[in-house]
N, C-alpha and C. Protein backbone atom coordinates (compact mmCIF):
# COMPACT_ATOMS: atom_id res chain seq x y z
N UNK A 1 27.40 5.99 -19.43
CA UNK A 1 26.45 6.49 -18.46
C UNK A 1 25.65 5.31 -17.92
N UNK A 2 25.16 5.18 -16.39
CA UNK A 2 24.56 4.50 -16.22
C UNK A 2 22.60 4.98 -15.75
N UNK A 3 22.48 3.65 -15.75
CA UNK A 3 20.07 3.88 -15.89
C UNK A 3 20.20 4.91 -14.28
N UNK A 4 19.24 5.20 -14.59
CA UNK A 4 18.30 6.09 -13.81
C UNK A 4 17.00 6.02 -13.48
N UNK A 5 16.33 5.98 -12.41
CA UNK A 5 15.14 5.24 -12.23
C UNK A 5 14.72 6.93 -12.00
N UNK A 6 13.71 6.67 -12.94
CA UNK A 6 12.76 8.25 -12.84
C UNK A 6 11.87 8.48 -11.54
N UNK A 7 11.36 9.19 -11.01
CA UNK A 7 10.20 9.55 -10.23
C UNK A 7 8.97 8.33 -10.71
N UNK A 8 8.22 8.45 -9.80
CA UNK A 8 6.67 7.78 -10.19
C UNK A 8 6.13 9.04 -11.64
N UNK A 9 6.03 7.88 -12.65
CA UNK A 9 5.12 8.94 -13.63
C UNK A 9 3.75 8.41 -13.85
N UNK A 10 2.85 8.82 -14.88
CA UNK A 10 1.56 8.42 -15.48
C UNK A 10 2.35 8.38 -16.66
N UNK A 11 2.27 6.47 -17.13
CA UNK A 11 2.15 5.54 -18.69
C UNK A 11 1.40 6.58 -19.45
N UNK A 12 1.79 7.22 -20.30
CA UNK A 12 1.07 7.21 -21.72
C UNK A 12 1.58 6.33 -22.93
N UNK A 13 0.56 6.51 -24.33
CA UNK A 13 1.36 5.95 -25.29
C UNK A 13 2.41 4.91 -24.93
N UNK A 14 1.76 3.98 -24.20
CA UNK A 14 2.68 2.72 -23.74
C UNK A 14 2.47 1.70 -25.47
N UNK A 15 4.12 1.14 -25.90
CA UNK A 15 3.90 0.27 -26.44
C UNK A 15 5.05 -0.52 -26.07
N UNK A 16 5.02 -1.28 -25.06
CA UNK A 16 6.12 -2.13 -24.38
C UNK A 16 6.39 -3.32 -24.64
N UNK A 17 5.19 -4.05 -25.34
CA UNK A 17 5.20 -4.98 -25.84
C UNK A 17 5.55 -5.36 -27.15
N UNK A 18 4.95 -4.91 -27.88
CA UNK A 18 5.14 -4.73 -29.24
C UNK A 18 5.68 -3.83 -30.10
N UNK A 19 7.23 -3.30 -31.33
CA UNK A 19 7.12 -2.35 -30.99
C UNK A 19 6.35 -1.49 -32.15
N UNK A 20 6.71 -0.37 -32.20
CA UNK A 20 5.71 0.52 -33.32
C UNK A 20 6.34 1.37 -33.79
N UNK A 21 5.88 1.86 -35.12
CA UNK A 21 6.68 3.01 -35.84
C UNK A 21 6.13 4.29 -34.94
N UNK A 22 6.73 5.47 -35.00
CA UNK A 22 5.94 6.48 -34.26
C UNK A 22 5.50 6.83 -35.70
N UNK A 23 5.39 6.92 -36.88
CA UNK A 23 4.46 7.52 -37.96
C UNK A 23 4.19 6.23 -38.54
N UNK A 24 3.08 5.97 -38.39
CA UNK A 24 3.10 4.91 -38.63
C UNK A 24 2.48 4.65 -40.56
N UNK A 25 3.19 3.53 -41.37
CA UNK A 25 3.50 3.57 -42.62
C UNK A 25 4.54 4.32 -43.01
N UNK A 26 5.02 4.89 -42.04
CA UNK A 26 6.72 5.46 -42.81
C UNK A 26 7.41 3.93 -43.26
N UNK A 27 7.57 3.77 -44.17
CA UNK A 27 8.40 2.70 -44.07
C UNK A 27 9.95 2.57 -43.79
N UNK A 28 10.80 3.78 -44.08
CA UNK A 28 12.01 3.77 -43.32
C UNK A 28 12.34 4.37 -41.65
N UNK A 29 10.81 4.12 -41.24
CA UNK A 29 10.94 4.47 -39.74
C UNK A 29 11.17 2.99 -39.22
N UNK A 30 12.16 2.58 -38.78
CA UNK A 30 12.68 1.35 -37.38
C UNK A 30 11.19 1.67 -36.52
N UNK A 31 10.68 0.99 -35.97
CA UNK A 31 9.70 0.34 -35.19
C UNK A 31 10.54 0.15 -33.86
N UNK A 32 10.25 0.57 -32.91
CA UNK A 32 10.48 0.80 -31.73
C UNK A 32 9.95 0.72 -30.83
N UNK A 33 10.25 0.04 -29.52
CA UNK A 33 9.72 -0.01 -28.02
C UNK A 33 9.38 1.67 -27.36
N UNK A 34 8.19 1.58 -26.78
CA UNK A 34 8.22 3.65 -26.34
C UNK A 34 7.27 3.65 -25.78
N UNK A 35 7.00 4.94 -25.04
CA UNK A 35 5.99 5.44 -24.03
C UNK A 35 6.29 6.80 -23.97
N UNK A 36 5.32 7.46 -23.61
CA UNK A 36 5.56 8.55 -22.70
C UNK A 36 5.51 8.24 -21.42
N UNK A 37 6.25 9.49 -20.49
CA UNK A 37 6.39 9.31 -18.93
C UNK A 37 5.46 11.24 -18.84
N UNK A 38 4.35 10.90 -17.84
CA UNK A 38 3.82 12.38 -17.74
C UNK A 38 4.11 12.60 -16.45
N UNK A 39 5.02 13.78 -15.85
CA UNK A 39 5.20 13.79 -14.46
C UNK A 39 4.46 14.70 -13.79
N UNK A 40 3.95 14.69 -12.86
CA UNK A 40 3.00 15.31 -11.87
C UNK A 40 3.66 16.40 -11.81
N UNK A 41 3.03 17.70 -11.86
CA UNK A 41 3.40 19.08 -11.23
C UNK A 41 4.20 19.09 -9.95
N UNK A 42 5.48 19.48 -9.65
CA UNK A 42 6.03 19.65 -8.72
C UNK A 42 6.82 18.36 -8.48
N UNK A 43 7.00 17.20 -9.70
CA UNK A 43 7.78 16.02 -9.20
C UNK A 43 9.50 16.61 -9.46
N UNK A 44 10.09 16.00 -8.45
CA UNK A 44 11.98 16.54 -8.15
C UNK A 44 12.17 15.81 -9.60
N UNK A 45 12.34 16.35 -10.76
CA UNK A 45 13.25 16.14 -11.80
C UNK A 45 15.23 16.52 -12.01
N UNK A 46 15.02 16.48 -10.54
CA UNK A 46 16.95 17.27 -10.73
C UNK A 46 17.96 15.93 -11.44
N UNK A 47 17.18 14.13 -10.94
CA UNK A 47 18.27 13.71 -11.14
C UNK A 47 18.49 13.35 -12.66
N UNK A 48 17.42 13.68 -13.16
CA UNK A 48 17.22 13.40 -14.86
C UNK A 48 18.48 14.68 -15.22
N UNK A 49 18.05 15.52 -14.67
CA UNK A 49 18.27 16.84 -15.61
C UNK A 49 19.74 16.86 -15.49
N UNK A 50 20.27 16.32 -14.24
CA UNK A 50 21.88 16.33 -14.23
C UNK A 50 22.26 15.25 -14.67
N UNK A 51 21.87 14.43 -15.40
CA UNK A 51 22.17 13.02 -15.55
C UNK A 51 22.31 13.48 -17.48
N UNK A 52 21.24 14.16 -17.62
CA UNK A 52 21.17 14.53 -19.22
C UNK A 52 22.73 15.49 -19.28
N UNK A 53 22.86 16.20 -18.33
CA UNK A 53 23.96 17.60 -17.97
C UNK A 53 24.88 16.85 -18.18
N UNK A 54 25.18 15.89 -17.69
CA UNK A 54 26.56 15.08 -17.55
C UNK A 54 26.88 14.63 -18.87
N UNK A 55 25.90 13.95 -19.35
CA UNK A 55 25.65 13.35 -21.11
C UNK A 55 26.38 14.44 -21.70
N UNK A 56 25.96 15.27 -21.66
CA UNK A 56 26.19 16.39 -22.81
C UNK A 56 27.94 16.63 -22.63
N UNK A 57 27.94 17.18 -21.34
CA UNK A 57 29.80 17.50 -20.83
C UNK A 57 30.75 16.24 -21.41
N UNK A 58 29.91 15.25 -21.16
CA UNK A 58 30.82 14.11 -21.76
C UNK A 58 31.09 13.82 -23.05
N UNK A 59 30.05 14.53 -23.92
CA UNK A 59 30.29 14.37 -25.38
C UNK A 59 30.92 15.71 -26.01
N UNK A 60 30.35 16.19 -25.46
CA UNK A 60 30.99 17.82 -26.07
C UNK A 60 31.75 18.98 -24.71
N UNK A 61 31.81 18.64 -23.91
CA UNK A 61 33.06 19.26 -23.31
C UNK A 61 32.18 20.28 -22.17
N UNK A 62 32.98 21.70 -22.21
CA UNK A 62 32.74 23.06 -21.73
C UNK A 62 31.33 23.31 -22.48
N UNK A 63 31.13 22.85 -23.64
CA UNK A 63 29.61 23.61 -24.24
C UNK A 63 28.67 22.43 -24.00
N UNK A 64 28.57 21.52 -23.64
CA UNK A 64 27.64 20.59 -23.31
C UNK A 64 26.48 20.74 -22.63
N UNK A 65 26.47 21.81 -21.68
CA UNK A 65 25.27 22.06 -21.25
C UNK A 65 24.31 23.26 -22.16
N UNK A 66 25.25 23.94 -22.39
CA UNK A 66 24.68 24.63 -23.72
C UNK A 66 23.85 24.16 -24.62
N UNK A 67 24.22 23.55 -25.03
CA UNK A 67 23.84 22.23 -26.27
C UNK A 67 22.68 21.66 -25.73
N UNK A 68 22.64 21.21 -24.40
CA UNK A 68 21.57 20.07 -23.48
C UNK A 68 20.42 21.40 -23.24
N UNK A 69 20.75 22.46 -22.72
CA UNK A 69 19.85 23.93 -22.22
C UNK A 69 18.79 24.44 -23.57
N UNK A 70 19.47 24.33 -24.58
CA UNK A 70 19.66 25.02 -26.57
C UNK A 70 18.82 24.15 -27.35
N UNK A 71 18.83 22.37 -27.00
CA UNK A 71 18.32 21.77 -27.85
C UNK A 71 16.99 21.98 -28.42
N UNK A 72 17.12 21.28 -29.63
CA UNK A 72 15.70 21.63 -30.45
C UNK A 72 14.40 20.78 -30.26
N UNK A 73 14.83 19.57 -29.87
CA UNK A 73 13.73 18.97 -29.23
C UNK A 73 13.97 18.69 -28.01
N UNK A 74 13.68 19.26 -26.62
CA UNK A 74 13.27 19.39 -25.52
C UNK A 74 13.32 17.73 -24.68
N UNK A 75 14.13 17.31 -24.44
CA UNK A 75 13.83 16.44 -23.29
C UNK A 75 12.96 15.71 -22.65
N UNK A 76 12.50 16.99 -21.10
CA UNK A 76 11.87 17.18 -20.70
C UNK A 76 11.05 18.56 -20.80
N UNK A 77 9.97 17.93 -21.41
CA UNK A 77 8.95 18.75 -22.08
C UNK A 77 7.87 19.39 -20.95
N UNK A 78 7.14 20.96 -21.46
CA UNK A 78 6.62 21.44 -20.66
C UNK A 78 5.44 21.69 -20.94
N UNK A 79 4.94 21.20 -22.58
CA UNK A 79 3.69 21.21 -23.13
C UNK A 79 2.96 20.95 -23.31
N UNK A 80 2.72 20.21 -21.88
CA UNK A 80 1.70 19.05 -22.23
C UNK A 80 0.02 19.49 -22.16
N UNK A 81 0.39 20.29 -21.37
CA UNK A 81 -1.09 20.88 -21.22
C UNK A 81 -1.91 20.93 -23.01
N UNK A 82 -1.16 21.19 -23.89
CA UNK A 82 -1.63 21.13 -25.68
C UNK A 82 -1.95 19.76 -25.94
N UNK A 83 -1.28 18.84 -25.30
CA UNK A 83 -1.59 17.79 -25.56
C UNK A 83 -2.16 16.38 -24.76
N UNK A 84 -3.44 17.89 -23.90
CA UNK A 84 -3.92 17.18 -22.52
C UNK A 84 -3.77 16.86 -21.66
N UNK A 85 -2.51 16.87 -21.28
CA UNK A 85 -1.94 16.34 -19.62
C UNK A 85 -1.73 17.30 -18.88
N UNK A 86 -2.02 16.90 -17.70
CA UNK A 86 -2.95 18.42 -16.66
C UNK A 86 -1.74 19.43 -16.83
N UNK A 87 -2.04 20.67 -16.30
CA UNK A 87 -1.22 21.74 -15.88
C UNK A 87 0.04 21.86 -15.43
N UNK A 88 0.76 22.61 -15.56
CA UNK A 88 2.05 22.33 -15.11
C UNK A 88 3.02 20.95 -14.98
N UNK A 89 2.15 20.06 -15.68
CA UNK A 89 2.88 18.83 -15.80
C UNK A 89 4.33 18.69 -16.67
N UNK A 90 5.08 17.85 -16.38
CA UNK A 90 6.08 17.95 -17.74
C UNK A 90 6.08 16.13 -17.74
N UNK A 91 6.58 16.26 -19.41
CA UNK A 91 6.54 15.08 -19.64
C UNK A 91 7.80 14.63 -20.92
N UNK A 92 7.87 13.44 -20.67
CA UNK A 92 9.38 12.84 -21.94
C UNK A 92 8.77 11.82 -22.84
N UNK A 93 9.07 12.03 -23.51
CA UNK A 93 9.10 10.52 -24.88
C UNK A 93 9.93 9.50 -24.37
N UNK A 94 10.18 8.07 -24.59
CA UNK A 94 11.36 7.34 -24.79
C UNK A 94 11.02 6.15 -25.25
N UNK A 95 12.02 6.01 -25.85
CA UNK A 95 12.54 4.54 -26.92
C UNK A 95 13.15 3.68 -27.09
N UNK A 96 13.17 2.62 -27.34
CA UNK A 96 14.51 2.00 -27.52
C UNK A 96 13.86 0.93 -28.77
N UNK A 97 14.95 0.38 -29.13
CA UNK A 97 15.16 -0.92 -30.34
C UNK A 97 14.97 -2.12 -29.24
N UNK A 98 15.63 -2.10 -28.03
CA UNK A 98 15.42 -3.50 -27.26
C UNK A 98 14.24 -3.12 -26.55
N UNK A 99 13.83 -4.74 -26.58
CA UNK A 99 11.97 -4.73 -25.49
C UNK A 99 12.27 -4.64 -24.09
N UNK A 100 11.96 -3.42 -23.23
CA UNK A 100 11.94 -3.66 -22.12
C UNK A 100 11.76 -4.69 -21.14
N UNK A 101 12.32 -5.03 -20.21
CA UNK A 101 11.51 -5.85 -18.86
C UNK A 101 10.11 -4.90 -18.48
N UNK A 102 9.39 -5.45 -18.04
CA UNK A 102 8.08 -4.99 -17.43
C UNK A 102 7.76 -6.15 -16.20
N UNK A 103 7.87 -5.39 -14.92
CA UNK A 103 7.71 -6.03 -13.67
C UNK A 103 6.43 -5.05 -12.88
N UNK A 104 6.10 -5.76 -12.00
CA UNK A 104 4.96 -5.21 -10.68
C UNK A 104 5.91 -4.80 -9.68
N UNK A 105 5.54 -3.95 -8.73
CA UNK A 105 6.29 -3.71 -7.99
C UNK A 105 6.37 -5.01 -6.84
N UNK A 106 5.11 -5.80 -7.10
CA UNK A 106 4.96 -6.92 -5.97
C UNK A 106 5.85 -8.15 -6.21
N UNK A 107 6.27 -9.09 -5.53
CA UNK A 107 7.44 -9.95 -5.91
C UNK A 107 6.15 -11.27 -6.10
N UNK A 108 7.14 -11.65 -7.24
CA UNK A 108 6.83 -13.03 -7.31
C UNK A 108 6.95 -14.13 -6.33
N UNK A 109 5.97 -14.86 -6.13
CA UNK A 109 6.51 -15.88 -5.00
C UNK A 109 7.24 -16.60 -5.08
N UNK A 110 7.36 -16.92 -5.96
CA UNK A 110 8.07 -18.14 -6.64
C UNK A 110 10.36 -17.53 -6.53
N UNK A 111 10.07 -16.76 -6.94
CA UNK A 111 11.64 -15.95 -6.91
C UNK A 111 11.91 -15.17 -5.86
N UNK A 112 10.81 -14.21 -5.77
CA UNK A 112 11.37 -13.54 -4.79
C UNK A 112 11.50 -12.09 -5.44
N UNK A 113 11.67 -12.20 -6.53
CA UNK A 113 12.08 -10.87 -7.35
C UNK A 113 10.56 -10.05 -7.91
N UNK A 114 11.13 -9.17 -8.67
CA UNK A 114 9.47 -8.49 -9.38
C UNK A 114 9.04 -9.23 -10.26
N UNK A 115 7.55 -9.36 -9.78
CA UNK A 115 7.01 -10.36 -11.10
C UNK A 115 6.76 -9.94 -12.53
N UNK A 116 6.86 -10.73 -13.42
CA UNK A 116 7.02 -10.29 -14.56
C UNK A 116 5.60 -9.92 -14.96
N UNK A 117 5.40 -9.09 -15.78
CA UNK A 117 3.83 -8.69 -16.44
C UNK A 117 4.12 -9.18 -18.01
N UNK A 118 3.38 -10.05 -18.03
CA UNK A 118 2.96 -10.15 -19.81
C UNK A 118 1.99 -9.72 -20.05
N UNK A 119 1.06 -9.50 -19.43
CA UNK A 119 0.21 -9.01 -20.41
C UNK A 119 0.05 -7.16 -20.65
N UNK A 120 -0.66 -7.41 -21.90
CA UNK A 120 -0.07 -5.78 -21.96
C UNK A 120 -1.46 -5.11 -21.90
N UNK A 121 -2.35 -5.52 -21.47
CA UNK A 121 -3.61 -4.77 -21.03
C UNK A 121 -3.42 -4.47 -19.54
N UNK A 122 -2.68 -4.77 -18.99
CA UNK A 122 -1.96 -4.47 -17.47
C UNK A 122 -1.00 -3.18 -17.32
N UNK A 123 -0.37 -2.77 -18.12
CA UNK A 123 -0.06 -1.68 -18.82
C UNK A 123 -0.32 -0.57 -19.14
N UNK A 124 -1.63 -0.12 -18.77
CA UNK A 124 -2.45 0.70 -19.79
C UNK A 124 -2.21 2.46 -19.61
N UNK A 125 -2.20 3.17 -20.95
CA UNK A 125 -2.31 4.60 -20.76
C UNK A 125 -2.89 4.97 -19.25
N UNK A 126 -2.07 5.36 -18.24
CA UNK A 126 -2.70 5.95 -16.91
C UNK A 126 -2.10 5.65 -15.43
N UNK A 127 -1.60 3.73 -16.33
CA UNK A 127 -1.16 3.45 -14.86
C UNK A 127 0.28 3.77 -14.53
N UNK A 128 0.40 3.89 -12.96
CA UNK A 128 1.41 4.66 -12.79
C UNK A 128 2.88 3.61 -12.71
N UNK A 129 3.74 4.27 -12.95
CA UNK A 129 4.82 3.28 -13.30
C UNK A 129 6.37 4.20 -12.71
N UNK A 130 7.53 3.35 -12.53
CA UNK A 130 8.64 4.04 -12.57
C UNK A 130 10.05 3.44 -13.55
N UNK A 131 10.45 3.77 -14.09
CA UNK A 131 11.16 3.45 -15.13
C UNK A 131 12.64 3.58 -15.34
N UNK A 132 13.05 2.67 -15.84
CA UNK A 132 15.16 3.02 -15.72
C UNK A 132 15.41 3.44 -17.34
N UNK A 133 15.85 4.69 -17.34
CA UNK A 133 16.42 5.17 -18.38
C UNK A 133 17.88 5.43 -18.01
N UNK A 134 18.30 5.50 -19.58
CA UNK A 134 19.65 5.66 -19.64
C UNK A 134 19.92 6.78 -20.46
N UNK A 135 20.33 7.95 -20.16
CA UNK A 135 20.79 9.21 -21.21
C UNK A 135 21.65 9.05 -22.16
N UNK A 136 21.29 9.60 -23.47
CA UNK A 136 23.05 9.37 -24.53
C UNK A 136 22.74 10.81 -25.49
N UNK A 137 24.14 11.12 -25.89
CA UNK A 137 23.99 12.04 -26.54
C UNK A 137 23.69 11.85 -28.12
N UNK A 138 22.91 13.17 -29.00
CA UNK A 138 22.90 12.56 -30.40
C UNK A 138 23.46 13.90 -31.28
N UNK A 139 23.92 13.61 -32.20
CA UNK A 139 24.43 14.50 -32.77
C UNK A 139 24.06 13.83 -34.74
N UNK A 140 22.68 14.68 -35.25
CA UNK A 140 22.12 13.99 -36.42
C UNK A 140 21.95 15.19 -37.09
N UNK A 141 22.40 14.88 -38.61
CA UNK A 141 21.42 16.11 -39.02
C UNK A 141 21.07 17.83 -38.75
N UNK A 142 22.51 18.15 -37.97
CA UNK A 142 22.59 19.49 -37.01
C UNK A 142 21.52 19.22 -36.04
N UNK A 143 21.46 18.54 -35.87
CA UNK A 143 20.48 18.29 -34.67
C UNK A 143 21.32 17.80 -33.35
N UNK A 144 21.40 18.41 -32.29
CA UNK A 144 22.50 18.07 -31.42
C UNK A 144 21.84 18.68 -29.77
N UNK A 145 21.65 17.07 -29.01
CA UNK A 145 21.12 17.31 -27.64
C UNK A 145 21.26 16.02 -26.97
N UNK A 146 20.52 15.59 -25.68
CA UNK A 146 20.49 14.35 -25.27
C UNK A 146 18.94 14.45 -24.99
N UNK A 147 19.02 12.57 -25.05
CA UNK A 147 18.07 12.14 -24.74
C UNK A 147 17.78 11.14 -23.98
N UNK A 148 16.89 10.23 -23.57
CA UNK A 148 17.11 8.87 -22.62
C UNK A 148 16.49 8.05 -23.38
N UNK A 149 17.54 6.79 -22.95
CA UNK A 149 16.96 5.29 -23.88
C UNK A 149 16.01 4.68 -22.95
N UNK A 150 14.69 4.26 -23.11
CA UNK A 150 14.18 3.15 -22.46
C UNK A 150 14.33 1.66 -22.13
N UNK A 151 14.66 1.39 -20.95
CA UNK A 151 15.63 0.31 -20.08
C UNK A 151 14.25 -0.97 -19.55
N UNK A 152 13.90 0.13 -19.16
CA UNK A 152 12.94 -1.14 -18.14
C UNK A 152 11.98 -0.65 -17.52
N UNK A 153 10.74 -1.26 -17.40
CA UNK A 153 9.35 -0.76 -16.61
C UNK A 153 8.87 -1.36 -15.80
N UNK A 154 8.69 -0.50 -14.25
CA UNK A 154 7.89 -1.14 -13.05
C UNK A 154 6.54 -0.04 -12.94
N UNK A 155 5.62 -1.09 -12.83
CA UNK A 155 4.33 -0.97 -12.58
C UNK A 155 4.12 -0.37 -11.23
N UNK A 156 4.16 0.78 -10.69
CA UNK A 156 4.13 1.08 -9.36
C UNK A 156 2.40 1.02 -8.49
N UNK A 157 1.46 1.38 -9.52
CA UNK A 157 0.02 1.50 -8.94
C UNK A 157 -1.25 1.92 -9.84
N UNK A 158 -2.05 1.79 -9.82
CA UNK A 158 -3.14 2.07 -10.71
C UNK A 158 -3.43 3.17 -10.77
N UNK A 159 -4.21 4.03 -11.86
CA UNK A 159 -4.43 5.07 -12.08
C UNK A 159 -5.97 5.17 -13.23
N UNK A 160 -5.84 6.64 -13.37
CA UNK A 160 -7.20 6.76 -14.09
C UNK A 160 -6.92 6.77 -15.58
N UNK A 161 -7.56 5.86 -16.19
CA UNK A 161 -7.05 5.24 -17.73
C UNK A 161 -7.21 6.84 -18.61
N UNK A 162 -6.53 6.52 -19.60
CA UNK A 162 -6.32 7.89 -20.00
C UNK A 162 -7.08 8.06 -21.87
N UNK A 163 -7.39 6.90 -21.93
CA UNK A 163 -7.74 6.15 -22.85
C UNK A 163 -9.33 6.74 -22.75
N UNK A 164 -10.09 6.65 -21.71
CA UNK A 164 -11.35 6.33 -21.48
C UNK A 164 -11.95 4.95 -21.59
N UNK A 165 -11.00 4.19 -21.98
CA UNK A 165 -11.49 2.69 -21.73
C UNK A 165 -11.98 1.94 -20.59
N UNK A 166 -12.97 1.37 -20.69
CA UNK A 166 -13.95 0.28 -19.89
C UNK A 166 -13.58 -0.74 -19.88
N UNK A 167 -13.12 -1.56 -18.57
CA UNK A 167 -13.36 -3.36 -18.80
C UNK A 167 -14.95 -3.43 -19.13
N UNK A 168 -15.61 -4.31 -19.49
CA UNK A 168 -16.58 -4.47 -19.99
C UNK A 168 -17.80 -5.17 -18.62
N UNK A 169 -16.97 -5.97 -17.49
CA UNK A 169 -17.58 -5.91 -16.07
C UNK A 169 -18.00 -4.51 -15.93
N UNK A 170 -17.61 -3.56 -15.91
CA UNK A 170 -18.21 -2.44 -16.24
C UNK A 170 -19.25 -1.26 -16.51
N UNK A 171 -19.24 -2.08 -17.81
CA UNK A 171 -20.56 -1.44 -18.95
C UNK A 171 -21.25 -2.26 -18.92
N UNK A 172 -21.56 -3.49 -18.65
CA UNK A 172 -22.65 -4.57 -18.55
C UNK A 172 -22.67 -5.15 -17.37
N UNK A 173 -24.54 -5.15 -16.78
CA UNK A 173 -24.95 -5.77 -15.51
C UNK A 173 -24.99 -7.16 -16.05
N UNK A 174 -24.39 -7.53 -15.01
CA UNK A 174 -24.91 -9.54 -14.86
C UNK A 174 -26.28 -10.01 -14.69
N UNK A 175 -26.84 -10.75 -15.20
CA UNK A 175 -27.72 -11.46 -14.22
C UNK A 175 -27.79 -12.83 -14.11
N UNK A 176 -28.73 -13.22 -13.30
CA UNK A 176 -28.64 -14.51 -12.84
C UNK A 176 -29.25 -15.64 -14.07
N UNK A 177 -28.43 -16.99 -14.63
CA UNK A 177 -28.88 -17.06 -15.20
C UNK A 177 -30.43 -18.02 -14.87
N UNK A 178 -31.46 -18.13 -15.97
CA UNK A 178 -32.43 -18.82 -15.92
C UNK A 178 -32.50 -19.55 -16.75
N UNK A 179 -33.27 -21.06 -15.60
CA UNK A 179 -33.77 -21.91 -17.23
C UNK A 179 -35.02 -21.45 -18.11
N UNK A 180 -35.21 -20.43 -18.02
CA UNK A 180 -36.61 -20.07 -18.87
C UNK A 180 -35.77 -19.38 -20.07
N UNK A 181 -34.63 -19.08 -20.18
CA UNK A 181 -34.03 -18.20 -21.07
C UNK A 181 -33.69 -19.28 -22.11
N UNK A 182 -33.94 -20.33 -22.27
CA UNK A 182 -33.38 -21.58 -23.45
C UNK A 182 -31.96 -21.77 -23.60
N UNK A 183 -30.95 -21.19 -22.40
CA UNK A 183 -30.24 -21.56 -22.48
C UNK A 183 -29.83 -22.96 -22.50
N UNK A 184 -30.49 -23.40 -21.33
CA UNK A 184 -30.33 -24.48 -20.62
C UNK A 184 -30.40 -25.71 -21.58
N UNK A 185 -31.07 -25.02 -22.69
CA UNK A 185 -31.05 -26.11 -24.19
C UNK A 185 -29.87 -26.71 -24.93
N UNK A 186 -28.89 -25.53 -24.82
CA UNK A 186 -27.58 -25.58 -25.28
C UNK A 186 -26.75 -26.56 -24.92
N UNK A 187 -26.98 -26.59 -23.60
CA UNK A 187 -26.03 -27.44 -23.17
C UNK A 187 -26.10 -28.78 -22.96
C-alpha cells in the first residue's frame, strides 16, 4: 500500500521527536513515534476510509471489509467528544518505530523544498498539520483490523494550543530597564 496525505487535522499528543511508551513504565511496551490527528466536523474522510477498505481486501479477501467495518479498536474514532475534542469531531491515533520527517509548509530557501522543523516546541498539541500515513493490516491476539503507520508531518498553520500553555512573552510585562534597579552593577 502506498502513504496517504490526510486532510488538515489538529496535532494532539504529538511526540515526533522523541519517542514514548503509550503506558508509560510498561517495560515491554517498544517506545514509539505518535500523535493523534483530531479532524474537524464535516472533514471528507473517504480517502482514509477506502484506503483502510483496500488494506483489509488485500489481506483477507471477500471478508475484509467486514473485518475493517467489525474491528475492535476503531480506526477512525468518533469519541472524542469523552475525551474533549469538540463535537462531532473524529479522530485517529498513529505510530510508528521510525522518526518521522517534520517540515513547514513554507520552503526553505536554501533548497527549495519544505523546511525542516527541529524544534519540537513548534509542534505543539493544537497546531494544525497534514500528515502521510500508510495503512497495514494486523492480525494479533484475535484481534484483527487495519490501521495507519505514521510517515511524515507537515506543519500546515497555527492553532489554539490545546495544552493551555503560555510562551512566557505572554504572562510577563517587560519593562524598560533602569539604572536605579542595580542592575547596572552587574555588569
Amino acid at each position: 500500500m502506498s502513504n496517504i496525505i490526510t486532510p488538515v487535522a489538529t496535532l494532539s499528543y504529538p511526540s515526533l521527536f522523541t519517542p514514548r511508551a503509550a503506558m508509560p513504565g510498561n517495560t515491554n511496551q517498544e517506545a514509539k513515534y505518535q500523535c493523534t490527528l483530531v479532524f474537524a466536523p464535516g472533514t471528507d474522510l473517504a480517502a482514509l476510509n477506502e484506503a483502510a477498505k483496500a488494506c483489509a481486501r488485500e489481506k483477507w479477501g471477500d471478508k475484509g471489509e467486514v473485518i475493517y467495518r467489525n474491528q475492535k479498536n476503531k480506526t477512525l474514532r468518533t469519541d472524542g467528544e469523552a475525551k474533549g475534542y469538540p463535537e462531532g469531531s473524529v479522530f485517529m491515533n498513529i505510530n510508528s518505530k521510525q522518526k518521522p520527517g517534520v517540515v513547514s509548509k513554507f520552503k526553505d530557501p536554501l533548497t527549495g523544498k519544505a523546511r525542516i522543523i527541529t524544534d519540537p516546541m513548534e509542534m505543539y498539541a493544537g497546531c494544525q498539520v497534514k500528515v502521510s500515513v500508510r495503512p497495514f493490516a494486523y492480525d494479533t491476539q484475535g484481534n484483527k483490523g487495519v490501521s495507519f503507520g505514521l510517515q511524515n508531518v507537515c506543519k500546515v498553520g497555527e492553532g489554539t494550543r490545546l495544552d493551555g500553555h503560555k510562551a512566557a512573552q505572554d504572562e510577563f510585562e517587560g519593562q524598560e530597564p533602569e539604572a536605579a534597579d542595580g542592575m547596572d552593577d552587574l555588569l
